[in-house]
Protein backbone atom coordinates (compact mmCIF):
# COMPACT_ATOMS: atom_id res chain seq x y z
CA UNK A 1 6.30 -53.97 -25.44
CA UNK A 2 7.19 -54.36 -21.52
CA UNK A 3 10.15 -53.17 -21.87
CA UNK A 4 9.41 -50.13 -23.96
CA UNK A 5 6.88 -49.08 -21.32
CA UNK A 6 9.64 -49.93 -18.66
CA UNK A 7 12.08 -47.73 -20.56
CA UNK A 8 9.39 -44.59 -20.59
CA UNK A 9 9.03 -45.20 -17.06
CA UNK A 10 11.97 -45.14 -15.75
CA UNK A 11 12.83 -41.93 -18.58
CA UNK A 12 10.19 -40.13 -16.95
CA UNK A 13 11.11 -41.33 -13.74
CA UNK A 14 15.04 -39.51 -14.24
CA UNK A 15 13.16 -36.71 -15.60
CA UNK A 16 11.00 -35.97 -12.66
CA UNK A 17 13.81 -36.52 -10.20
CA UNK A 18 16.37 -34.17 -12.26
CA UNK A 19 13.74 -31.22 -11.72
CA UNK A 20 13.51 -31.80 -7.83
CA UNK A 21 16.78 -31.75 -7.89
CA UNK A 22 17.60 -28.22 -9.84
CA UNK A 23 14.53 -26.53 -7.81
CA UNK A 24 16.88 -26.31 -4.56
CA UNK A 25 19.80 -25.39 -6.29
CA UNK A 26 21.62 -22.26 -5.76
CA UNK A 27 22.01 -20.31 -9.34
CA UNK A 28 26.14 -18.70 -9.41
CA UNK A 29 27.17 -16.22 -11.80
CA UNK A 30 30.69 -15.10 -11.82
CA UNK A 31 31.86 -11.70 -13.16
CA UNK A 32 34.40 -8.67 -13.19
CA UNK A 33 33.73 -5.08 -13.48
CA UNK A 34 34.74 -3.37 -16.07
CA UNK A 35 35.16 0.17 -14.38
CA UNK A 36 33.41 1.37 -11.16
CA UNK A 37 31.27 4.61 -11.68
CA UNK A 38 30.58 7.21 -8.39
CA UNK A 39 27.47 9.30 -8.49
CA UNK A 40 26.35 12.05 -6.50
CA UNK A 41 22.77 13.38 -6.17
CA UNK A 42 22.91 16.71 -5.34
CA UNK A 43 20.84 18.43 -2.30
CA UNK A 44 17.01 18.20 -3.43
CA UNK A 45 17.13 15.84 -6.05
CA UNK A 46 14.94 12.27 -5.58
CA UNK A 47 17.60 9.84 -5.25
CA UNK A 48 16.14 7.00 -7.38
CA UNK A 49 15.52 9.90 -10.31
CA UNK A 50 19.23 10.42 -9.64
CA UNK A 51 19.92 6.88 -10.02
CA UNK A 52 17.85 6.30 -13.07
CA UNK A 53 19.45 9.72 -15.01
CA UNK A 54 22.70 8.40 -14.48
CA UNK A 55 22.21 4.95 -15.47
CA UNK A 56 20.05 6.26 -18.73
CA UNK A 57 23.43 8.96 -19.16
CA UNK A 58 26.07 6.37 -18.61
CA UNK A 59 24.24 3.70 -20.44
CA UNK A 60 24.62 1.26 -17.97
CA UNK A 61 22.69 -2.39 -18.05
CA UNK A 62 24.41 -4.16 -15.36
CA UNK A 63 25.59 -3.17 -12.36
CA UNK A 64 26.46 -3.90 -8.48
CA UNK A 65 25.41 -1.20 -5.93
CA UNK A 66 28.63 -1.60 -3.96
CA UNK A 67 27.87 1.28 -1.48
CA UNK A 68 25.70 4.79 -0.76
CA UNK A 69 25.69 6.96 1.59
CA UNK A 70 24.47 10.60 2.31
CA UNK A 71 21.37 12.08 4.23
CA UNK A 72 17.51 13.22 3.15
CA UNK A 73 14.86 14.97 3.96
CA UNK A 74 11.83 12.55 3.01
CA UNK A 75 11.68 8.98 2.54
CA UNK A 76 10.17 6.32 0.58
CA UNK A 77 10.40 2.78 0.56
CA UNK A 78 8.26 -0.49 0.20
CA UNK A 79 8.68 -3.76 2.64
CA UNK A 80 7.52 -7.62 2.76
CA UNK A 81 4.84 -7.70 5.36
CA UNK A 82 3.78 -11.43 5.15
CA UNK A 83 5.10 -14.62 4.34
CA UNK A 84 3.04 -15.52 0.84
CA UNK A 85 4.62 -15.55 -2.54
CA UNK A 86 3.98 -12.96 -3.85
CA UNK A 87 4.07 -11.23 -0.31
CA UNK A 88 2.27 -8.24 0.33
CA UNK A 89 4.14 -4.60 0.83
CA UNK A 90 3.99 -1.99 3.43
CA UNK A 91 5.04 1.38 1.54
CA UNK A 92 6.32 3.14 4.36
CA UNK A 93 7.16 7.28 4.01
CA UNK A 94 8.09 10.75 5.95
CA UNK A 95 9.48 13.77 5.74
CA UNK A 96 12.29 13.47 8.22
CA UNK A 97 15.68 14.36 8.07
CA UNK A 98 17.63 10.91 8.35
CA UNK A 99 21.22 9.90 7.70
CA UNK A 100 21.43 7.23 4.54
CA UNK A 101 23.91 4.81 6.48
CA UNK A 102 23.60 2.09 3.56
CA UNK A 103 22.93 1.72 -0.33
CA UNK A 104 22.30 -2.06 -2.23
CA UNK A 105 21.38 -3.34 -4.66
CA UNK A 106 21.77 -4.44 -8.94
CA UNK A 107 20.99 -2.99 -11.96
CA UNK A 108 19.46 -5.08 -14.01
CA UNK A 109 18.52 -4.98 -17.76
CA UNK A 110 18.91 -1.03 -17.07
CA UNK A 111 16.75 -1.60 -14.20
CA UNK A 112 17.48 -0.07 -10.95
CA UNK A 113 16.69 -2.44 -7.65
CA UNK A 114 17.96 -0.64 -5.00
CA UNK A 115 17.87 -0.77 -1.07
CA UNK A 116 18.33 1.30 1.67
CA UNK A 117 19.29 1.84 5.49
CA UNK A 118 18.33 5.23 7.21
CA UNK A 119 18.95 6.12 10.75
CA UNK A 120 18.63 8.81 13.51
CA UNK A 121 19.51 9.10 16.86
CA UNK A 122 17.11 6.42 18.14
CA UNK A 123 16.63 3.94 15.34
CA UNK A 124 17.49 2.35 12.02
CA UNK A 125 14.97 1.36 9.56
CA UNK A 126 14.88 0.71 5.49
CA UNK A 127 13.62 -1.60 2.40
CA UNK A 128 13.09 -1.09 -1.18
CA UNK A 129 13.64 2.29 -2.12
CA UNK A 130 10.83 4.26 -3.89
CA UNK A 131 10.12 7.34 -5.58
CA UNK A 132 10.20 10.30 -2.85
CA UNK A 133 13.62 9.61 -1.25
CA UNK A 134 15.07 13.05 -1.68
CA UNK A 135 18.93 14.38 -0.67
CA UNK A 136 19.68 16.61 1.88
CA UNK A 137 23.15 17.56 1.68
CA UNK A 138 24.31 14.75 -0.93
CA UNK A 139 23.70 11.45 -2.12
CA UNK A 140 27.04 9.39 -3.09
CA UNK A 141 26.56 5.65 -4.45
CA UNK A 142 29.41 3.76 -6.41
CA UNK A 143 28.24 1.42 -8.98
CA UNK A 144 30.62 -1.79 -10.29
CA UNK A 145 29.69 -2.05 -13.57
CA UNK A 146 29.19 -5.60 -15.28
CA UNK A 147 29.27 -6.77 -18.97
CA UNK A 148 26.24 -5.95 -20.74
CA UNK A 149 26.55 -9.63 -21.69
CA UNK A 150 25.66 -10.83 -18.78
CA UNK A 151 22.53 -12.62 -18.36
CA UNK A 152 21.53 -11.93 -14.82
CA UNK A 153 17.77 -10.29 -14.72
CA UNK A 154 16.75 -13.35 -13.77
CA UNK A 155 18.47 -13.15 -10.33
CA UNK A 156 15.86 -10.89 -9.32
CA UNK A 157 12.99 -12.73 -9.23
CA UNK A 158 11.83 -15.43 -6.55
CA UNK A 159 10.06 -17.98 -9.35
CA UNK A 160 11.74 -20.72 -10.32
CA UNK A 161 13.52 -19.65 -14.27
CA UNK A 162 13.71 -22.46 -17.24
């Protein structure tokens, strides 16, 4: 009987130990594209509205956000402003002409995450883009498109995944 209850133990002992270990580990997914897509959102047009259309139109579930660039005339974006999880959000916003020096992100699951870098003569600032960013001459972002087999909407959250 001591040595079943040893056995448990030390089972349950592994157990507990091979979950410590896979909470710090880093989660790799490797990939090609299958084709790279370029989109522009014309002069007006909110650029995550342009973003979503052409993801709905090209009927895209996974992709890279390998680059953007362009200018507006309003923006719209969300930041981390503390350290908790979940952490709260600043939603910053203005209508402002600014140059859009950077575009990032995924699509996931047909899900757009997107971020962005705006500048002007004296500054630099950006996060999460939201509803409201709108072009002011153009909008251009190039997508690398993944498999729709790919399992990777899971990358986007910070909770450990099963």
């Amino acid at each position: 009987m001591k040595a079943i209850i040893l056995f448990f133990f030390l089972l349950l002992s592994l157990c507990i130990y091979a979950q410590e270990e896979d909470a710090g580990k880093t989660d790799i997914t490797t990939s090609g594209f299958e084709r790279i897509e370029i989109i522009k959102i014309p002069s007006g047009m909110d650029m995550l509205e342009g973003l979503n259309s052409a993801v709905d139109e090209k009927k895209i579930k996974n992709a890279v956000i390998l680059a953007g660039i362009g200018s507006v005339t309003d923006y719209h974006f969300h930041v981390v402003s503390d350290k908790n999880l979940p952490p709260a959000h600043e939603y910053p916003s203005a209508s402002r002409a600014m140059d859009l020096i950077a575009v990032q992100g995924y699509i996931l699951n047909g899900r757009v995450h997107a971020h962005i870098t705006l500048s002007d003569e004296n500054s630099s600032l950006g996060g999460h883009l939201e509803p409201g960013t709108k072009a002011l001459t153009f909008i251009i972002i190039t997508l690398g498109i993944l498999s729709d087999n790919l399992n990777i909407e899971h990358l986007d959250s910070y909770m450990k995944q099963d």
